[in-house]
PDB file of N, CA and C in Angstrom:
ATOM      1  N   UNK A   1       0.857  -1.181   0.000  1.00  0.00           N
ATOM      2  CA  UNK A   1       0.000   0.000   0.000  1.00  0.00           C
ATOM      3  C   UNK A   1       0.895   1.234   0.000  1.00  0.00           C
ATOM      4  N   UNK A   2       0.864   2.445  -0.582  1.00  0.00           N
ATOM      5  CA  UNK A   2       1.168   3.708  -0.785  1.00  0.00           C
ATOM      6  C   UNK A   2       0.620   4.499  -0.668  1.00  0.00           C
ATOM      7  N   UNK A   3       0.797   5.235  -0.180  1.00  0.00           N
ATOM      8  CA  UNK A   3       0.027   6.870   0.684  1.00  0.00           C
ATOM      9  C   UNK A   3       0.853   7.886  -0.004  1.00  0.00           C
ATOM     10  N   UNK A   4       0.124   8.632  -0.903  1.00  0.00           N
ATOM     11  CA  UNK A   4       0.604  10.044  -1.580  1.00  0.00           C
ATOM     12  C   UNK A   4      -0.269  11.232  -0.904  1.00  0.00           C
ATOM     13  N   UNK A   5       0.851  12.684  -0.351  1.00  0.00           N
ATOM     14  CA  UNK A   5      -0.424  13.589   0.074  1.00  0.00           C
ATOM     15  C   UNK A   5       0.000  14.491  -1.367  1.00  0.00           C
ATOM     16  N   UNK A   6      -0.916  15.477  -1.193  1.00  0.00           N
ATOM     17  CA  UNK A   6      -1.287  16.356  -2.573  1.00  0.00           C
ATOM     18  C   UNK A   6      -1.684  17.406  -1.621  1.00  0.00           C
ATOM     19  N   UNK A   7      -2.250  19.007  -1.971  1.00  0.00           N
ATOM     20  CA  UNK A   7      -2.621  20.145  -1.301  1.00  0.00           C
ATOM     21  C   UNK A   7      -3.403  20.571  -2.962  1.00  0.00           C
ATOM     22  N   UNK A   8      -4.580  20.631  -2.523  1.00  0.00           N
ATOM     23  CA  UNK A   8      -5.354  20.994  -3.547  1.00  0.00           C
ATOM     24  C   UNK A   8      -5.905  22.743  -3.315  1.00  0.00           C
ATOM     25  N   UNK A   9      -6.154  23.693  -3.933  1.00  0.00           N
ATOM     26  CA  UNK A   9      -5.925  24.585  -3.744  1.00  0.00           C
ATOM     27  C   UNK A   9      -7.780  25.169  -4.849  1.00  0.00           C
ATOM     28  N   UNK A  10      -8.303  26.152  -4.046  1.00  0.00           N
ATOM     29  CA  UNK A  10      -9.941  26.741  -4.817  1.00  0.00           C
ATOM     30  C   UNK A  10     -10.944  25.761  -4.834  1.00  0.00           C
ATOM     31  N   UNK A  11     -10.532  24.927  -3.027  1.00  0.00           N
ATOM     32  CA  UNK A  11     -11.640  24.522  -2.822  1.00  0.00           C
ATOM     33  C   UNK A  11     -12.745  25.074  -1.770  1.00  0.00           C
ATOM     34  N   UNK A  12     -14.328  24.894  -1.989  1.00  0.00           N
ATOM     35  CA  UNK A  12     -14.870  25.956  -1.292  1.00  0.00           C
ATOM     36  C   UNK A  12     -16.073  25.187   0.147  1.00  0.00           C
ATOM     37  N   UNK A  13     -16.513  23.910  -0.810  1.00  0.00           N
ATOM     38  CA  UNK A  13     -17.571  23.080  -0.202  1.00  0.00           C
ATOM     39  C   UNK A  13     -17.336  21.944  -0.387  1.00  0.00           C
ATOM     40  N   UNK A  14     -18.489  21.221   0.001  1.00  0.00           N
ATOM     41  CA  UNK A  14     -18.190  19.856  -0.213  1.00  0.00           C
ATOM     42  C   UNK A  14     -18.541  19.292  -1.350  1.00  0.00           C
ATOM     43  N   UNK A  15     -19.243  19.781  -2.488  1.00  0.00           N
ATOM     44  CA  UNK A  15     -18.771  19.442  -3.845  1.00  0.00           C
ATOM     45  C   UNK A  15     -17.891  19.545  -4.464  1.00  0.00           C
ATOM     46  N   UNK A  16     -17.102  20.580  -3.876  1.00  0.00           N
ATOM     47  CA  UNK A  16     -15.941  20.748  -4.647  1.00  0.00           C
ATOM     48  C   UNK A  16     -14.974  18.959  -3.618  1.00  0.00           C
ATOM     49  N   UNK A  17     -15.278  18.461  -3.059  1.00  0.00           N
ATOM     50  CA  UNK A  17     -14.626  17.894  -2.210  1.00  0.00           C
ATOM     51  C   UNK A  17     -14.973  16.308  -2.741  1.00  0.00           C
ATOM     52  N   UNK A  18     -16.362  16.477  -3.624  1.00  0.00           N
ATOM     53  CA  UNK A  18     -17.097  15.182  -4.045  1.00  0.00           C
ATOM     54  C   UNK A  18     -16.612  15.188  -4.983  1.00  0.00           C
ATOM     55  N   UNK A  19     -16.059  16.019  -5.955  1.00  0.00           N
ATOM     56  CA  UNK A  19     -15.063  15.965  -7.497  1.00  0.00           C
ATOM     57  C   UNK A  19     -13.701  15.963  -7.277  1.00  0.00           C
ATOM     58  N   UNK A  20     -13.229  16.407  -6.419  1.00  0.00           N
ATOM     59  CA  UNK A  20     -11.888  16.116  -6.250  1.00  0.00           C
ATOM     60  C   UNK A  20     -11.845  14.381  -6.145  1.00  0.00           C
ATOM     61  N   UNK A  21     -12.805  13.605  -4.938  1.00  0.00           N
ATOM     62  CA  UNK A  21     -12.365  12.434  -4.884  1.00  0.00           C
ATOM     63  C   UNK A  21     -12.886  11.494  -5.765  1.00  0.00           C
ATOM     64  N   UNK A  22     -14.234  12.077  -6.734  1.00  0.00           N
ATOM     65  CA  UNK A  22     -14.651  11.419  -7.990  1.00  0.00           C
ATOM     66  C   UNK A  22     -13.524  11.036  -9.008  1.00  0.00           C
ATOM     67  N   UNK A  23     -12.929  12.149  -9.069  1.00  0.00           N
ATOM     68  CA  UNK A  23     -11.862  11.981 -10.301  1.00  0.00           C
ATOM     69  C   UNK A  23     -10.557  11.270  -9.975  1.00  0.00           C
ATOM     70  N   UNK A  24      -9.882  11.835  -8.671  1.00  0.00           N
ATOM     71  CA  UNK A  24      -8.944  10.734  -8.389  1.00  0.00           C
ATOM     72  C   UNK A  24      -9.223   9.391  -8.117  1.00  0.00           C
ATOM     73  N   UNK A  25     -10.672   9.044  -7.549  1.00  0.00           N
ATOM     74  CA  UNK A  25     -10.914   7.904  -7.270  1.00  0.00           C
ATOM     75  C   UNK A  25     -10.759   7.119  -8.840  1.00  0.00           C
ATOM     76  N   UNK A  26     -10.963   7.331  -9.757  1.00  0.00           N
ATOM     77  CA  UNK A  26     -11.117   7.263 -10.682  1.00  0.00           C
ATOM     78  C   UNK A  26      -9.901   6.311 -12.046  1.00  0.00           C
ATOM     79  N   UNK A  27      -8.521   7.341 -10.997  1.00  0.00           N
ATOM     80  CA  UNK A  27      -6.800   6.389 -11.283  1.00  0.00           C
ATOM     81  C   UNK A  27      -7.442   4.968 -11.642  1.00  0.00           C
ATOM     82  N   UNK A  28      -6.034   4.375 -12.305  1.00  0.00           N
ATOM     83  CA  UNK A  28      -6.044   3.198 -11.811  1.00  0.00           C
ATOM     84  C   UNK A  28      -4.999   2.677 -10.312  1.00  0.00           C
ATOM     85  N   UNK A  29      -5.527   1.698  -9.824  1.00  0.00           N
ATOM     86  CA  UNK A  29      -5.057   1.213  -8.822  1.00  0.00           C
ATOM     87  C   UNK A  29      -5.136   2.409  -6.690  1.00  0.00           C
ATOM     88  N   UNK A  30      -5.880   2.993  -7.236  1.00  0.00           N
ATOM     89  CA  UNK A  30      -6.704   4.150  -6.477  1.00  0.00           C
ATOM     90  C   UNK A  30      -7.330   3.101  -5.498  1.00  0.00           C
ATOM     91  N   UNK A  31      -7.468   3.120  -4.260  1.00  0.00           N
ATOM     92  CA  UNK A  31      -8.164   2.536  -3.346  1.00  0.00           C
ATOM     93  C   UNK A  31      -8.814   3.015  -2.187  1.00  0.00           C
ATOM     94  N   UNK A  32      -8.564   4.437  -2.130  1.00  0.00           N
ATOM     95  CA  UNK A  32      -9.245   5.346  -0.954  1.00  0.00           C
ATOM     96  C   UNK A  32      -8.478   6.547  -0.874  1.00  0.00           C
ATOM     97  N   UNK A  33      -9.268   7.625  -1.343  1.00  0.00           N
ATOM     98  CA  UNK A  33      -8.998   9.006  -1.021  1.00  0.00           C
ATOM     99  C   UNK A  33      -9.981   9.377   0.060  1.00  0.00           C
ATOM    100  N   UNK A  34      -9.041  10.636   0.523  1.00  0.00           N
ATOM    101  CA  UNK A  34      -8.880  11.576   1.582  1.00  0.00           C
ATOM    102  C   UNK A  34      -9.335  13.011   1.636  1.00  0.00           C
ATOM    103  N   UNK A  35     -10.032  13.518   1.281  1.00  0.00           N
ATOM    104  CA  UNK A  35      -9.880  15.161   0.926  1.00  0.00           C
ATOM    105  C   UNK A  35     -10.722  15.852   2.249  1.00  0.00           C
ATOM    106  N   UNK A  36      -9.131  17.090   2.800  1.00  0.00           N
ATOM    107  CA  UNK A  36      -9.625  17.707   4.099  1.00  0.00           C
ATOM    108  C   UNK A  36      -9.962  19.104   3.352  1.00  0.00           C
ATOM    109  N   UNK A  37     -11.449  19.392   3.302  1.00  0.00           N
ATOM    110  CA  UNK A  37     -11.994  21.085   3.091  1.00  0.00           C
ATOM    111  C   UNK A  37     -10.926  22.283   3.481  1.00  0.00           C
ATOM    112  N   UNK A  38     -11.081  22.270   4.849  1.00  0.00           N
ATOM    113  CA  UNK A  38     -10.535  23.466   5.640  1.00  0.00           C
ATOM    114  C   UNK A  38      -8.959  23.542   5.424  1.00  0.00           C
ATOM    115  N   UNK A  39      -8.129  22.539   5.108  1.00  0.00           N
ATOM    116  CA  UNK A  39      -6.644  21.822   4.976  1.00  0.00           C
ATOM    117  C   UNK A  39      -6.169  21.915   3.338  1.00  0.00           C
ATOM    118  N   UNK A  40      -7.193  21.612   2.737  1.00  0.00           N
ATOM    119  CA  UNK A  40      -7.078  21.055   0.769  1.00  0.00           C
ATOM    120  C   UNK A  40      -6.183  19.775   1.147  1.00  0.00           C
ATOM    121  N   UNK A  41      -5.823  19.518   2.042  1.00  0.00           N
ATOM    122  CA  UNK A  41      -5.063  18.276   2.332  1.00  0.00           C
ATOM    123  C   UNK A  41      -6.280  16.888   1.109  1.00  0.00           C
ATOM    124  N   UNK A  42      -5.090  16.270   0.254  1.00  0.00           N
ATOM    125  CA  UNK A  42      -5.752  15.170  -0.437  1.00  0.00           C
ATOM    126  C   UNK A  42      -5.058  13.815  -0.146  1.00  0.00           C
ATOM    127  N   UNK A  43      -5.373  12.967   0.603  1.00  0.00           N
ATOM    128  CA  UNK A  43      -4.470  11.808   0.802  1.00  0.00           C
ATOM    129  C   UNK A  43      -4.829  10.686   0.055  1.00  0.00           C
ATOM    130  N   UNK A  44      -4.117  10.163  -0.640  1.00  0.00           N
ATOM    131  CA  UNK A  44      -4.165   9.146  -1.986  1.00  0.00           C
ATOM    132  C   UNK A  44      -4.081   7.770  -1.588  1.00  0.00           C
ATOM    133  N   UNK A  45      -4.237   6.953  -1.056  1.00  0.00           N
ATOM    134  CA  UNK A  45      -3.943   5.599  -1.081  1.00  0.00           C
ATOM    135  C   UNK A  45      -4.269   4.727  -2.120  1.00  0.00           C
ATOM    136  N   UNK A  46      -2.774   3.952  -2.584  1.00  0.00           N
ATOM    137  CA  UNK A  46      -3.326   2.631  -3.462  1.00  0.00           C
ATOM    138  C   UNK A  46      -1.853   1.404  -3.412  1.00  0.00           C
ATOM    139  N   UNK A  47      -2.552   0.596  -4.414  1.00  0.00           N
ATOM    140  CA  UNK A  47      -1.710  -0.312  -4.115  1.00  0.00           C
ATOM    141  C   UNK A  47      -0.447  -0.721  -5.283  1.00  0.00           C
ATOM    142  N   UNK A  48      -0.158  -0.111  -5.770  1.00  0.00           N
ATOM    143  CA  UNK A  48       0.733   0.331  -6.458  1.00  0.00           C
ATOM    144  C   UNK A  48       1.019   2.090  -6.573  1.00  0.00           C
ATOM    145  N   UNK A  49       2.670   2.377  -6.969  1.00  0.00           N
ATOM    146  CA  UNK A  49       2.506   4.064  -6.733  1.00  0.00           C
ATOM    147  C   UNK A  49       2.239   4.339  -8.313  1.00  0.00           C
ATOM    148  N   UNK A  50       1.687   5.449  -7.747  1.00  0.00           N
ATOM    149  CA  UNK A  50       0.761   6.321  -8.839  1.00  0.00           C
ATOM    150  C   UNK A  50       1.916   7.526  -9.307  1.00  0.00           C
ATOM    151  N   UNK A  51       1.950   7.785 -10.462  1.00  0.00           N
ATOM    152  CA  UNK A  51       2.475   9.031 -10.834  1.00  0.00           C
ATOM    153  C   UNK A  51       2.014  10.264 -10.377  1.00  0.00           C
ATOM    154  N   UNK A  52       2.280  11.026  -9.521  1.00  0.00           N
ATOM    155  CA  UNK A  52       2.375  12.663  -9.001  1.00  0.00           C
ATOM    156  C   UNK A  52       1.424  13.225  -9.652  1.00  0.00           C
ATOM    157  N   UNK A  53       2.120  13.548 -11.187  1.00  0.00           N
ATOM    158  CA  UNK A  53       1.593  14.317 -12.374  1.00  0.00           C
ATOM    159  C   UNK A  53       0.442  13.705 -12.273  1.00  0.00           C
ATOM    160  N   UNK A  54      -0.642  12.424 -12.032  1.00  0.00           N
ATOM    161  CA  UNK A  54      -1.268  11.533 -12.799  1.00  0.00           C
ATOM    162  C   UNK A  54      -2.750  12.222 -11.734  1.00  0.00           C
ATOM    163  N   UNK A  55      -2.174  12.333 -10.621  1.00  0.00           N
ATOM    164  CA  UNK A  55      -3.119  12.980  -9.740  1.00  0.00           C
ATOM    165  C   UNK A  55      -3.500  14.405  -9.543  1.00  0.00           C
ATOM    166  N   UNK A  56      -2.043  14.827 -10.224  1.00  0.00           N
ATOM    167  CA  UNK A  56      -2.480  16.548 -10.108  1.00  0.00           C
ATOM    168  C   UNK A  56      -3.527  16.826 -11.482  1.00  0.00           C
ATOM    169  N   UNK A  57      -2.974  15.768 -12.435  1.00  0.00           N
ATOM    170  CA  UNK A  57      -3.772  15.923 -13.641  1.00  0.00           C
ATOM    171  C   UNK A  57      -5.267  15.609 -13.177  1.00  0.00           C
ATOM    172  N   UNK A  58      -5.562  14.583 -12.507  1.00  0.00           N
ATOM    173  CA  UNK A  58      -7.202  14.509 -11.939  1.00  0.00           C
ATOM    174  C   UNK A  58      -7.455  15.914 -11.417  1.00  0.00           C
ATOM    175  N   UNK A  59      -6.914  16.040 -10.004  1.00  0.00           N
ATOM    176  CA  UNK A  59      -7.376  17.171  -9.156  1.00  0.00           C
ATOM    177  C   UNK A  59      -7.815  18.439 -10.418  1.00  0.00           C
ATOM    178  N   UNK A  60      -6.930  18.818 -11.235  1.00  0.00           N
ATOM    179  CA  UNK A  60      -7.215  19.845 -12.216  1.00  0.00           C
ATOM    180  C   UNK A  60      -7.858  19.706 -12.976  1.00  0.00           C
ATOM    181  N   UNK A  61      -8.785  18.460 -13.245  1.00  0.00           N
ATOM    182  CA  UNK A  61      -9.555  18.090 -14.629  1.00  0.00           C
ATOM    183  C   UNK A  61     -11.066  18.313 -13.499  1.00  0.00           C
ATOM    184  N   UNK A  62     -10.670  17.838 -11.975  1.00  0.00           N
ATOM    185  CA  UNK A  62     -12.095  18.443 -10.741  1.00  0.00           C
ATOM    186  C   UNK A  62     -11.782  20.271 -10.970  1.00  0.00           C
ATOM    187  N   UNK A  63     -11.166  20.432 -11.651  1.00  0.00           N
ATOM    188  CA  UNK A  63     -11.047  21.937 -11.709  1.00  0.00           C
ATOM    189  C   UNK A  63     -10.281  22.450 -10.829  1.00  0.00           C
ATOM    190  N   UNK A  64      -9.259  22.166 -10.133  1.00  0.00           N
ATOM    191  CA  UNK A  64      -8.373  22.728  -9.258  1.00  0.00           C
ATOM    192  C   UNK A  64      -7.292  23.006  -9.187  1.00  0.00           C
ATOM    193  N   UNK A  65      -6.315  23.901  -8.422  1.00  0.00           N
ATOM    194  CA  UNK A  65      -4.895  23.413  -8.908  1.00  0.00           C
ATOM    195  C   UNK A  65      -4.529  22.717  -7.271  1.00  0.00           C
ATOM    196  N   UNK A  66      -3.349  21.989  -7.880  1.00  0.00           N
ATOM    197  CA  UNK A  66      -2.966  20.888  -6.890  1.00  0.00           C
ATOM    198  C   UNK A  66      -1.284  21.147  -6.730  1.00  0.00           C
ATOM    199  N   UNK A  67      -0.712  20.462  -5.801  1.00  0.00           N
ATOM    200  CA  UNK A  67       0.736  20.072  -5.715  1.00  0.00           C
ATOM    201  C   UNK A  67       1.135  19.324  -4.881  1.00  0.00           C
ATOM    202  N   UNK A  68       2.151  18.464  -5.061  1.00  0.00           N
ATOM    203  CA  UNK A  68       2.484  17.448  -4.407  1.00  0.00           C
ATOM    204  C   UNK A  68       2.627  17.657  -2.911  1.00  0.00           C
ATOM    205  N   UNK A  69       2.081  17.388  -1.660  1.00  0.00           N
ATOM    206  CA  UNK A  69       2.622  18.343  -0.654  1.00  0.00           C
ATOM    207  C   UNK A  69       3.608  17.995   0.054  1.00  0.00           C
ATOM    208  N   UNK A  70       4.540  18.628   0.552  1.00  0.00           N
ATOM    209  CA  UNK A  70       5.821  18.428   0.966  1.00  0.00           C
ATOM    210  C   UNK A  70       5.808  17.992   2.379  1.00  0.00           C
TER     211      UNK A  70
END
């Protein structure tokens, strides 16, 4: 199992919170996302690692901008 965090950024509610984890849920090999409102904190779990880019590319296709968080 692999745990990626992300910081998603122009989020407002919890729809914006239901498309963020629609679309990443969405990867392959994706097994449970995380998304904190008040934080933009996005925590990725799956079972193989996922490409960075592969998730920021979701988060931004939910319309957001994202970055890997440090």
């Amino acid at each position: 199992m692999t745990t990626a965090s992300f910081t998603a950024t122009g989020m407002t509610c919890q729809h914006c919170v239901a498309s963020v984890t629609k679309e990443v849920s969405e990867l392959a090999h994706v097994t449970s996302v995380t998304v904190d409102l008040p934080t933009g904190k996005v925590l990725v779990d799956s079972d193989a690692p996922i490409p960075p880019a592969e998730v920021i590319t979701a988060i931004n296709k939910a319309g957001y901008s994202a970055e890997v968080s440090k």
